[in-house]
Protein backbone atom coordinates (compact mmCIF):
# COMPACT_ATOMS: atom_id res chain seq x y z
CA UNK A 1 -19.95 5.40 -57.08
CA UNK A 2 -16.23 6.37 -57.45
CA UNK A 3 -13.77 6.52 -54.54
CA UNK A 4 -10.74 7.63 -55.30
CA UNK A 5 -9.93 8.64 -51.95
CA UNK A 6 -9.60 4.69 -51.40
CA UNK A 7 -7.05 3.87 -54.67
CA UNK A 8 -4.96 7.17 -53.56
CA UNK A 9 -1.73 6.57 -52.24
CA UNK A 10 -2.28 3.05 -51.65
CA UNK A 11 1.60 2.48 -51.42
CA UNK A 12 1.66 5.15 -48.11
CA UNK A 13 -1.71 3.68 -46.66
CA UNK A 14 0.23 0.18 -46.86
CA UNK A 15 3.68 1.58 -45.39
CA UNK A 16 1.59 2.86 -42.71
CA UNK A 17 -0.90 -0.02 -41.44
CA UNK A 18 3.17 -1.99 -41.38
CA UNK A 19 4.42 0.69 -39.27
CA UNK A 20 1.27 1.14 -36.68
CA UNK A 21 1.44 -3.06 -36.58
CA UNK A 22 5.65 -3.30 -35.81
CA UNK A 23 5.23 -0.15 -33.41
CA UNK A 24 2.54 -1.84 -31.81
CA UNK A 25 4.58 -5.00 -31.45
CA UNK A 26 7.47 -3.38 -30.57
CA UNK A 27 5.97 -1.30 -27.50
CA UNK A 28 4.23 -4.72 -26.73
CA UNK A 29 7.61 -6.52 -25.98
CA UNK A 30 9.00 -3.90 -24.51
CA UNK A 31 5.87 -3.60 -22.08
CA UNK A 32 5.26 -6.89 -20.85
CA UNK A 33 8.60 -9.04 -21.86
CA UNK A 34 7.60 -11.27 -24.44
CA UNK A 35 4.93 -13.85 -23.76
CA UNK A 36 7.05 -16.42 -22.02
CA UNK A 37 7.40 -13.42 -19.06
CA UNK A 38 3.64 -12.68 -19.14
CA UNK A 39 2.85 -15.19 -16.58
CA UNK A 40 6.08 -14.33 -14.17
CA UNK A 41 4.95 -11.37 -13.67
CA UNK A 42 1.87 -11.51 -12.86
CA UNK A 43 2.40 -13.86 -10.28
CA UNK A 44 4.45 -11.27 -8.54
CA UNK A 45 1.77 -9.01 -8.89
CA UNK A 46 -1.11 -11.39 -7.45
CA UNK A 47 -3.14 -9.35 -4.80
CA UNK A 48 -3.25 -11.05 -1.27
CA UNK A 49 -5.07 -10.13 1.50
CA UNK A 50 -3.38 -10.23 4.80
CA UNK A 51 -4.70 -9.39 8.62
CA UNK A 52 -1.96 -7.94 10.75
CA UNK A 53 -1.87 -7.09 14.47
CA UNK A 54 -1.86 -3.13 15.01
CA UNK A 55 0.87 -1.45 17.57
CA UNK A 56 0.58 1.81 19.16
CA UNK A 57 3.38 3.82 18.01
CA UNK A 58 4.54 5.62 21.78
CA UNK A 59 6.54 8.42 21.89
CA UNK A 60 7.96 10.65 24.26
CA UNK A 61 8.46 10.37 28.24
CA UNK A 62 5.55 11.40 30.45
CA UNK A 63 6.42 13.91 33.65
CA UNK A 64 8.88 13.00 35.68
CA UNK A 65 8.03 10.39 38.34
CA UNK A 66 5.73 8.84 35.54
CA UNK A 67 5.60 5.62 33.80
CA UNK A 68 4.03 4.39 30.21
CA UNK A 69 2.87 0.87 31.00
CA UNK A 70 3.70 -0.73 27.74
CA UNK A 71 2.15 -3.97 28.28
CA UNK A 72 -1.49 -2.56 29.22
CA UNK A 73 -1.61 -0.04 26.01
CA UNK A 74 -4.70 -1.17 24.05
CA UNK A 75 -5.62 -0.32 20.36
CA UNK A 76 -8.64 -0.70 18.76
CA UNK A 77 -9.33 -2.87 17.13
CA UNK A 78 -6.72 -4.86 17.05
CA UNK A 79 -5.76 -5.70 13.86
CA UNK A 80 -6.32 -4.88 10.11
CA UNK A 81 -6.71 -6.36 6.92
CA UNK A 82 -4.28 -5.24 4.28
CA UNK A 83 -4.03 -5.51 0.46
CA UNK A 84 -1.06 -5.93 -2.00
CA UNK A 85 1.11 -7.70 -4.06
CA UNK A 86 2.41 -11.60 -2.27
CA UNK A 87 5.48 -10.56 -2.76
CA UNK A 88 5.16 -7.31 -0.84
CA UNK A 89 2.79 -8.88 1.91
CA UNK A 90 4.53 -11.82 3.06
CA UNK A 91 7.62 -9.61 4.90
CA UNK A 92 4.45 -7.49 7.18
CA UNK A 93 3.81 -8.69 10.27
CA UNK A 94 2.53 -5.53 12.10
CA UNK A 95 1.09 -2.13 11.61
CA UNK A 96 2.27 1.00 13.92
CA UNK A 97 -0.30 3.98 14.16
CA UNK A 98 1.18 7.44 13.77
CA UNK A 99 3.13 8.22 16.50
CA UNK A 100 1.36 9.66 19.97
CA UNK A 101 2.90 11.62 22.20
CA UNK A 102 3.06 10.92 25.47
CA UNK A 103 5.59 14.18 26.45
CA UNK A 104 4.62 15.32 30.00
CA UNK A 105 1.88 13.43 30.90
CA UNK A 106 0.56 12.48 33.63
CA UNK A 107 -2.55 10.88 33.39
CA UNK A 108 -3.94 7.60 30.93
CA UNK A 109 -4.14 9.22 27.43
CA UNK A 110 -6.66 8.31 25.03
CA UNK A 111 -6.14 8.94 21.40
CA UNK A 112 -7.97 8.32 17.83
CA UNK A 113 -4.93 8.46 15.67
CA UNK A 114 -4.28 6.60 11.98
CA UNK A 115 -2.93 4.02 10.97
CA UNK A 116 1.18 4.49 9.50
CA UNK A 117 1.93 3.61 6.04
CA UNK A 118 2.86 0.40 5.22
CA UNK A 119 5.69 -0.02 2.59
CA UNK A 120 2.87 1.92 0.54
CA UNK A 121 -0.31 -0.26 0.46
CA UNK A 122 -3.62 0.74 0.82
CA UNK A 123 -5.60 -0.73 4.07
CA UNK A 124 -8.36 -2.48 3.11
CA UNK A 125 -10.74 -1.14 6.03
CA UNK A 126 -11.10 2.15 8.00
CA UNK A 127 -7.85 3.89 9.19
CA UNK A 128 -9.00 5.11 12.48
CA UNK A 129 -8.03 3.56 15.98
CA UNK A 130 -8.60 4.08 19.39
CA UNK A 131 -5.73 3.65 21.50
CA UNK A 132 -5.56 3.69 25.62
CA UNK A 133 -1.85 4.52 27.31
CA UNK A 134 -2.19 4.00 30.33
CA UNK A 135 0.26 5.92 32.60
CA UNK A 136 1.45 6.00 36.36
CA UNK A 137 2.99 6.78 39.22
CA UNK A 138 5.76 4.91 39.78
């Protein structure tokens, strides 16, 4: 069985397997580095897991003669777990929740609000919290 599709243009079937392999190492280098980089970076990209305290993000004044009591607002729960590069997690201390307005209130508030971004990880765990602002007279 002949197959002279194989013996054709052997000299352009060569020049072309050399050019797919120095392409290939070429975008390779330029990609990752080199090998002596390959392990740098991943270490900067090693995922962590971190669990961070959550504060209520308060905005606004309530009506006049009316104070926020900052120390009693609760959130829960209380913290998170987040996920990311080491680098990127060991500068997070906190999450803040989208701000809640407290314009013109007069009463305690009670809010299910999400969770802000944090220098663009995902959270690991439902975004959803309840938060209590308690307000009074003063």
């Amino acid at each position: 069985m002949k197959m002279p599709w194989l013996t054709r243009d052997v000299g352009l079937k060569i020049l072309s397997l050399v050019l797919a392999v120095a392409a290939w190492i070429y975008i390779n280098d330029a990609i990752y580095g080199g090998y002596k980089e390959d392990a740098t970076k991943l270490a900067a990209y090693t995922l962590v897991s971190k669990q961070v305290p959550i504060f209520a993000n308060v905005v606004g004044t309530p009506s006049e003669g009316y104070v926020v009591i900052r120390e009693r607002v609760t959130v829960e729960p209380a913290s998170c777990f987040l996920l990311g590069p080491s680098a990127t997690m060991s500068s997070i201390e906190y999450v803040k929740t989208e701000p809640i307005s407290v314009e013109g209130a007069r009463t305690d508030l009670t809010a299910s609000v999400s969770l802000g971004k944090v220098a663009g990880l995902p959270l690991a765990q439902e975004t959803l919290v309840k938060v209590v602002i308690p307000i009074r007279r003063r």
